[in-house]
Protein backbone atom coordinates (compact mmCIF):
# COMPACT_ATOMS: atom_id res chain seq x y z
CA UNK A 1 133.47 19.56 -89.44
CA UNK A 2 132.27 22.48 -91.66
CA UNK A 3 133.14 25.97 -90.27
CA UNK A 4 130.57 28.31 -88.97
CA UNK A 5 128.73 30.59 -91.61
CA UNK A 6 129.88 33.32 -89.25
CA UNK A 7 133.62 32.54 -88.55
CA UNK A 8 136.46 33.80 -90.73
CA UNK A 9 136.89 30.32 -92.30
CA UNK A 10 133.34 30.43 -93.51
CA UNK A 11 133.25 33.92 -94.98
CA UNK A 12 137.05 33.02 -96.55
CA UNK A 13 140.04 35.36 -97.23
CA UNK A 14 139.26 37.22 -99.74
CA UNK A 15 135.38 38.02 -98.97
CA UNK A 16 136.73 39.17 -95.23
CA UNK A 17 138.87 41.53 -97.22
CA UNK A 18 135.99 42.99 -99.49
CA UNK A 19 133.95 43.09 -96.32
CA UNK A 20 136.55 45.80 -94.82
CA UNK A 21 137.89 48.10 -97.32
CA UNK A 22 135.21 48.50 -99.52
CA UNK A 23 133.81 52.09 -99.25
CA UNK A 24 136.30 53.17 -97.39
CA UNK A 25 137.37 56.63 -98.50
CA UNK A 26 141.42 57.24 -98.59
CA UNK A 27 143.28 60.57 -97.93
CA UNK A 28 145.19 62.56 -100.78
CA UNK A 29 148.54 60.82 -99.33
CA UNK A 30 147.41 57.35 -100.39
CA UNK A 31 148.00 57.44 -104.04
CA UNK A 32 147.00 53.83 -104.34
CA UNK A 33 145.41 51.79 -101.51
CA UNK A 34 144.24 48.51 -100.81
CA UNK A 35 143.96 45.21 -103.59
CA UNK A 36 147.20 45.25 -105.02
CA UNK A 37 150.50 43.97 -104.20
CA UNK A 38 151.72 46.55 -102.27
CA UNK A 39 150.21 50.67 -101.89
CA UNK A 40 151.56 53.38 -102.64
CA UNK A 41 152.00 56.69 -100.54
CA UNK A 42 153.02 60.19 -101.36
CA UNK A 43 156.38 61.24 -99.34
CA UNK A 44 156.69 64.75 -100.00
CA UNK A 45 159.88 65.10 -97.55
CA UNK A 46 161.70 62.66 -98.75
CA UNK A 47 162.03 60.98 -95.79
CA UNK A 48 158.99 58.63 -94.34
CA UNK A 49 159.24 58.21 -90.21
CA UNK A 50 157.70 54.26 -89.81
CA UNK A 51 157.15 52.09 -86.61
CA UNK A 52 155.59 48.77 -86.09
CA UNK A 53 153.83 47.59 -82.88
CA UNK A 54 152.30 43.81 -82.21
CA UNK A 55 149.53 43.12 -79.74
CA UNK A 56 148.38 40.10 -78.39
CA UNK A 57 145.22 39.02 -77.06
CA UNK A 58 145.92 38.39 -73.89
CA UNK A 59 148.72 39.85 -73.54
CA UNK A 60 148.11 43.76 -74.95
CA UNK A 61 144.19 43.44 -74.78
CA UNK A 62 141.47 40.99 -73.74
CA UNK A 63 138.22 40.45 -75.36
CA UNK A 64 136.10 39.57 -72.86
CA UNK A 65 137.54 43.72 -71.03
CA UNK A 66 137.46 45.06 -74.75
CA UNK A 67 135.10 45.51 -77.46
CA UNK A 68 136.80 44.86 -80.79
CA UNK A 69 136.18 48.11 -81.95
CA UNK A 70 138.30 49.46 -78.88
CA UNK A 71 140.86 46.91 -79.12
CA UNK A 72 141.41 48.42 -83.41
CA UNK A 73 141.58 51.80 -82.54
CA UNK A 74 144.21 50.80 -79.65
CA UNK A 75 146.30 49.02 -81.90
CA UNK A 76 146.01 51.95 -84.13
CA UNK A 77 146.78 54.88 -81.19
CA UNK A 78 150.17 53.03 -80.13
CA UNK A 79 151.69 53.62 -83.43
CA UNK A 80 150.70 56.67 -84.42
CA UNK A 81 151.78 57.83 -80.96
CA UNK A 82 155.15 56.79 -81.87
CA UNK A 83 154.95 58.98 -84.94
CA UNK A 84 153.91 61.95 -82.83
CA UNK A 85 156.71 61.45 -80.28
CA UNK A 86 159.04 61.80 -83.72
CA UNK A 87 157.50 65.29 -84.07
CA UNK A 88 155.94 63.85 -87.63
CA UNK A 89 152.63 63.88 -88.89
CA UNK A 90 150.88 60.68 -89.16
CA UNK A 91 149.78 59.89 -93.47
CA UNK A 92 149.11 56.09 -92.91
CA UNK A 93 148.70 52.65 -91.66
CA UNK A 94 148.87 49.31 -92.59
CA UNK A 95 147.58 46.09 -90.37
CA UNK A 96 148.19 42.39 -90.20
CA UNK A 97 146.01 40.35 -88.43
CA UNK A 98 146.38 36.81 -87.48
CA UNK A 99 143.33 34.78 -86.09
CA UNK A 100 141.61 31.63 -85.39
CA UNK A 101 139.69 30.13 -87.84
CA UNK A 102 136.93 30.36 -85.77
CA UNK A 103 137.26 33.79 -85.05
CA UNK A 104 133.72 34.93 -85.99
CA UNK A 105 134.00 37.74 -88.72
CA UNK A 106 132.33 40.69 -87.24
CA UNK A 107 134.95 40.14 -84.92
CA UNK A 108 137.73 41.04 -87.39
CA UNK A 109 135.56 43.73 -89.29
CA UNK A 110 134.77 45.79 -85.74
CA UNK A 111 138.51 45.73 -84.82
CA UNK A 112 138.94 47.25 -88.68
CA UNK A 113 136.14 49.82 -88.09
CA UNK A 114 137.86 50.87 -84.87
CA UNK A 115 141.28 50.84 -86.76
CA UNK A 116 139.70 53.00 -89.41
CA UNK A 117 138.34 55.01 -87.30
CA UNK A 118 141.47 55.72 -85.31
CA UNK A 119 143.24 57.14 -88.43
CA UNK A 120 140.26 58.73 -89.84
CA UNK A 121 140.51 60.65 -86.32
CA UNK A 122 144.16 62.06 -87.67
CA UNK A 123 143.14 62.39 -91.55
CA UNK A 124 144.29 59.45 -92.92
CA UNK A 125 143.63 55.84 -93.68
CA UNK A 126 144.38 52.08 -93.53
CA UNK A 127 146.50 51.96 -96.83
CA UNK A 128 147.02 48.02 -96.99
CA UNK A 129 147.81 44.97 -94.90
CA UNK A 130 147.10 41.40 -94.32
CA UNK A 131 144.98 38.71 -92.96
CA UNK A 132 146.17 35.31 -91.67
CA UNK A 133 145.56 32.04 -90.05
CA UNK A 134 146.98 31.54 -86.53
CA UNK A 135 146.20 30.04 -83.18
CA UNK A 136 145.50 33.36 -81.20
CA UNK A 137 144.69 36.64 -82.20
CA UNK A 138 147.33 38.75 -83.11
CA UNK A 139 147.30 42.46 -84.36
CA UNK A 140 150.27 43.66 -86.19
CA UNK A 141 150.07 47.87 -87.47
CA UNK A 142 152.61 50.00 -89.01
CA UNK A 143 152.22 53.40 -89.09
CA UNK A 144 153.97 56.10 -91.45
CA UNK A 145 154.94 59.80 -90.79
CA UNK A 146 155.94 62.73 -92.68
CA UNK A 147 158.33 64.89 -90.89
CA UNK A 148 157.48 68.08 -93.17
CA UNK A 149 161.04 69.04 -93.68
CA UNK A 150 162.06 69.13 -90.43
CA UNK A 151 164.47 67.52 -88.47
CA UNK A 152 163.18 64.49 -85.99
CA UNK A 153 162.58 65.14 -82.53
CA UNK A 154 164.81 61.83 -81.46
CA UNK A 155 165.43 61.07 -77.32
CA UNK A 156 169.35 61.82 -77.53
CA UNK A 157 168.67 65.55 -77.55
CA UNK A 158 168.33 66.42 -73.99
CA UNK A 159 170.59 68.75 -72.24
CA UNK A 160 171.52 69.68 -68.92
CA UNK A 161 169.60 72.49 -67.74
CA UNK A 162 166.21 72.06 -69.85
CA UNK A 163 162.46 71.37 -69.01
CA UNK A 164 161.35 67.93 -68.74
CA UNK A 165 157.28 68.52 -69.95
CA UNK A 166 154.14 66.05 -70.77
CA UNK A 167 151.31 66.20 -72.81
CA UNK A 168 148.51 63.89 -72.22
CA UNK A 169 147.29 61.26 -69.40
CA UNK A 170 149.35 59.15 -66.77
CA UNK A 171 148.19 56.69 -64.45
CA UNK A 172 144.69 56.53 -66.13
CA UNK A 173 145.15 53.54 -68.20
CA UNK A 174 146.91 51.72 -65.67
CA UNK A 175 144.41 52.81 -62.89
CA UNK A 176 141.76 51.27 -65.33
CA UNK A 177 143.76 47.82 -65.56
CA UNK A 178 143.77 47.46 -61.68
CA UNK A 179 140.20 47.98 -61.92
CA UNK A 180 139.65 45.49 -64.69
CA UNK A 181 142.12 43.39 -62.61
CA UNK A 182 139.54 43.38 -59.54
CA UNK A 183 136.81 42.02 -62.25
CA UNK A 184 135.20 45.67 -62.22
CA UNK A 185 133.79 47.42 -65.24
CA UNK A 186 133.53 51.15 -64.01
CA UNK A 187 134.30 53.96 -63.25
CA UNK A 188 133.76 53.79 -66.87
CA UNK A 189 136.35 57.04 -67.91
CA UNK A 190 139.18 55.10 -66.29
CA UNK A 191 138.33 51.72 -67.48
CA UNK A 192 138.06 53.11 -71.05
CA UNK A 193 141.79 54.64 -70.88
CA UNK A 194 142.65 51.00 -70.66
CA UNK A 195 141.12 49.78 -73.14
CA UNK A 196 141.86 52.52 -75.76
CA UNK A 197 144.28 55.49 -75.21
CA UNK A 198 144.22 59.25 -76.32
CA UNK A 199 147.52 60.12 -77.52
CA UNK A 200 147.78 63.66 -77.92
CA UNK A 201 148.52 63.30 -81.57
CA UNK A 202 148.86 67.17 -82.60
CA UNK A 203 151.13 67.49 -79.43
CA UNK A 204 154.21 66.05 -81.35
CA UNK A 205 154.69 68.44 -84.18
CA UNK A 206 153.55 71.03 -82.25
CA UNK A 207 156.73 70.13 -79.55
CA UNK A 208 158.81 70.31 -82.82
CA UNK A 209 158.10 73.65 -84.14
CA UNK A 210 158.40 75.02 -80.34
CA UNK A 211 162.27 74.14 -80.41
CA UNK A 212 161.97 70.20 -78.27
CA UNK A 213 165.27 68.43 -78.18
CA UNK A 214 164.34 65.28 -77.26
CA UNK A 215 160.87 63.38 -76.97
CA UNK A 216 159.24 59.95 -76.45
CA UNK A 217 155.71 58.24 -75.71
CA UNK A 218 154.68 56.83 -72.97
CA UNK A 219 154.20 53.46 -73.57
CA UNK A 220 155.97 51.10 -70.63
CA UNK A 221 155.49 53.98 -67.79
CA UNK A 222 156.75 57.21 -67.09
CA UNK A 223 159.97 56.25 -65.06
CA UNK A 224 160.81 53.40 -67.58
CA UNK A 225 160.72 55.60 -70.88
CA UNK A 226 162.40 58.32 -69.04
CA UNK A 227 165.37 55.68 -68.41
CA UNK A 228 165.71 55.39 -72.20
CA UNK A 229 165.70 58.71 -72.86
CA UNK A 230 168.27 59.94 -70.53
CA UNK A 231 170.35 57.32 -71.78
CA UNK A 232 170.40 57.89 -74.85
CA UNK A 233 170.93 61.74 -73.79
CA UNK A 234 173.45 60.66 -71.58
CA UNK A 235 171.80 62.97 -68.78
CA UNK A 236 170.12 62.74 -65.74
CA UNK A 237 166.39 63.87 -65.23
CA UNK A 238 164.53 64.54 -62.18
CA UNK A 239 160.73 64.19 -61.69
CA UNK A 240 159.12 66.30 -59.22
CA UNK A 241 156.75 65.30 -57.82
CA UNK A 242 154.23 68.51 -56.53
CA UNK A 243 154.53 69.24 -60.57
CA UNK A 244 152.40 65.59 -61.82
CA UNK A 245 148.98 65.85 -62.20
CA UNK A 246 147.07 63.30 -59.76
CA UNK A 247 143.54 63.76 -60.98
CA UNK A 248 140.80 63.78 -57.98
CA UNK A 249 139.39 60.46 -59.74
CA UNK A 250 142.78 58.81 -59.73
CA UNK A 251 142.61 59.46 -56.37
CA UNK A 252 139.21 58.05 -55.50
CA UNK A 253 140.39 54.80 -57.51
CA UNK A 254 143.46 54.37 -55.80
CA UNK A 255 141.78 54.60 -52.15
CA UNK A 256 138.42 52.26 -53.27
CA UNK A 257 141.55 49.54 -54.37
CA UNK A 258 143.99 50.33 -51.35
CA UNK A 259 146.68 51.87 -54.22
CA UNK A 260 148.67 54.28 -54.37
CA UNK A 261 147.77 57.05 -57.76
CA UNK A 262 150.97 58.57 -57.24
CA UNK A 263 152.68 55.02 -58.26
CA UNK A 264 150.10 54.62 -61.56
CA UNK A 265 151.35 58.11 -62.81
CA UNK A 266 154.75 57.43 -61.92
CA UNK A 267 155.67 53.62 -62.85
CA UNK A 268 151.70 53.17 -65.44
CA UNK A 269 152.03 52.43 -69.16
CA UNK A 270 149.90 52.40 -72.23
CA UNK A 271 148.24 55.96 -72.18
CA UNK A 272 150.81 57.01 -74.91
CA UNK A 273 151.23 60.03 -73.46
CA UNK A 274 154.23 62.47 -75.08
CA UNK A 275 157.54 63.79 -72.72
CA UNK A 276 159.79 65.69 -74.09
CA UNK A 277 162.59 68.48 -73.03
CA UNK A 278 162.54 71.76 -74.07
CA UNK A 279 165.00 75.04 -73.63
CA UNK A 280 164.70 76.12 -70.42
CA UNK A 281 163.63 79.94 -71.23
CA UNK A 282 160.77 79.05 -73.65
CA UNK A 283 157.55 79.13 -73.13
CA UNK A 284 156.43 75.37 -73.20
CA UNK A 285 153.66 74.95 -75.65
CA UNK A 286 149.60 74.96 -75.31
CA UNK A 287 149.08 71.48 -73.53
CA UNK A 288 152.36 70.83 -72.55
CA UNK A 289 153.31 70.96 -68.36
CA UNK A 290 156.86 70.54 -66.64
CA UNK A 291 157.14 67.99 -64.32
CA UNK A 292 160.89 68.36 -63.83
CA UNK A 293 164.62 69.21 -65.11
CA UNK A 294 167.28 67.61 -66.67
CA UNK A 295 170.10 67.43 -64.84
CA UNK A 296 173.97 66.37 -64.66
CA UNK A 297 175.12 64.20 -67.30
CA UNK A 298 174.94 60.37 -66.91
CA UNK A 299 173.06 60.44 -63.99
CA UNK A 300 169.63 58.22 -65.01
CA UNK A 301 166.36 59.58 -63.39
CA UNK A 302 165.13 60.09 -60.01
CA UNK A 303 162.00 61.63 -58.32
CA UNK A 304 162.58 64.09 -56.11
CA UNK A 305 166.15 64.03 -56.41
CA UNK A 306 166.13 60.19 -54.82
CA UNK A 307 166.59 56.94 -56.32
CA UNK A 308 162.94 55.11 -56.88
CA UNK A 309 163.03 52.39 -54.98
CA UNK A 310 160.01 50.51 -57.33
CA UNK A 311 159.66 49.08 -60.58
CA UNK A 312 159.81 51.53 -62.70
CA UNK A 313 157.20 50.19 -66.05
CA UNK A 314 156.70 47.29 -67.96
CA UNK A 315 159.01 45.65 -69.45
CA UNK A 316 158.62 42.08 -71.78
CA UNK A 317 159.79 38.84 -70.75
CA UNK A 318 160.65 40.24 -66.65
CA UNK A 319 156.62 40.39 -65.77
């Protein structure tokens, strides 16, 4: 059976390649990009912060919820959130993708216009990658970082007595997967934090400069990535509560559904927000808003100075 003129297999490798890099423009960082063996980046610092993230369809993102475009500039906002939660500025990315051979090919080149737009958002570009056969649709990026000499902005940092602050969204992008869930498509501002985040990119270095001593994303759910990083702190941390921001259309979600908002900011992943702890006489920077304390050493997190009794995020493999 001869592959349809539209689907990957038709258009071939090489000419799905040509059909998404060509004419797109590179930043000053990318010395040289796509169609050889391997690019090469400036690293002015000497040092190059890197992280890798792999979504599946089905799993990370669906299609038939998703436009592709969405579903490339996702794939592209999880990893450079992870830079930002280094306190590092983002200078690249480079993608694998695995598909079907009947994948049809505007497919592939709209989840690359959404990926290039993503890092185009941040001033920089897709530098390489790769494109493969496979039975599902798998999205694989990397994203680089330049620390610009200073020091990274790890999660063992945290000391007893700072701020615990966020920058950015929770409970929106899980709010918008309960809708999806109930085979809804609006409200549409919810919905869309599902199906591609807003990472408060500049939030990072800007946490850096201001003095942070320990930070993370928000990937798996507030309470979950706040259990790694008091571990790895070896401290306790408290959220409070009366200090998270429960938007008034959280709120109107959760009571259409029968849900409770407070659990979607709490326990709700993938908005990629940034927490971090800061010295607890600063001034917290533009953006940033406590939402509790760190506390005695070794003693993991709880809200309100109680145990939570739920799940606290995702977590692979125990879904």
């Amino acid at each position: 059976m001869s592959p349809d003129e539209h689907s990957v297999a038709a258009t071939g490798e090489f000419g799905l390649i040509r059909r998404v890099t060509e004419g797109r423009a590179q930043p000053p960082s990318t010395l040289l990009g796509p169609g050889d063996d391997a690019a090469v980046l400036a690293a002015p610092d000497g040092r190059v912060v890197v992280t890798t993230d792999v979504l599946v369809h089905g799993v990370h993102f669906r299609l038939d919820w998703s436009s592709p475009e969405q579903v490339g500039r996702k794939a592209v906002a999880v990893n450079l959130s992870d830079v930002a939660a280094m306190g590092a500025k983002p200078t690249s990315v480079v993608v694998g993708i695995a598909c079907p051979a009947d994948t049809p090919a505007q497919v592939v080149t709209e989840i690359m216009d959404g990926m290039w737009a993503e890092a185009g958002a941040v001033g920089i570009g897709v530098s390489g990658g790769d494109l493969v056969s496979a039975d599902q649709l798998v999205l694989s990026v990397t994203a680089l970082g330049d620390l610009e000499d200073r020091e990274p902005v790890t999660r063992s940092g945290a000391r007893p007595g700072d701020v615990l602050a966020v920058c950015g969204r929770l409970g929106w992008a899980a709010a918008g997967l309960a809708v999806l869930r109930r085979g809804f498509r609006s409200p549409v501002g919810v919905v869309n934090a599902q199906r591609c985040p807003e990472p408060p990119y500049a939030a990072g270095p800007q946490a850096a400069l201001a003095g942070a001593t320990a930070m993370m994303d928000v990937s798996d759910g507030l309470l979950a990535d706040l259990a790694h990083l008091a571990a790895a702190s070896e401290v306790g941390l408290d959220v409070q509560t009366a200090l998270l921001e429960v938007s008034t259309r959280l709120k109107e979600v959760g009571s259409a559904l029968g849900a409770d908002p407070l659990q979607w900011v709490l326990t709700g992943g993938e908005d990629h927000a940034l927490v971090a702890t800061f010295p607890p006489f600063d001034d917290l920077p533009d953006g940033w808003r406590k939402i509790g304390v760190v506390t005695m050493p070794g003693s993991g997190v709880t809200v309100d100075g109680r145990e939570y009794d739920q799940q606290g995020g995702w977590e692979h493999w125990q879904q």
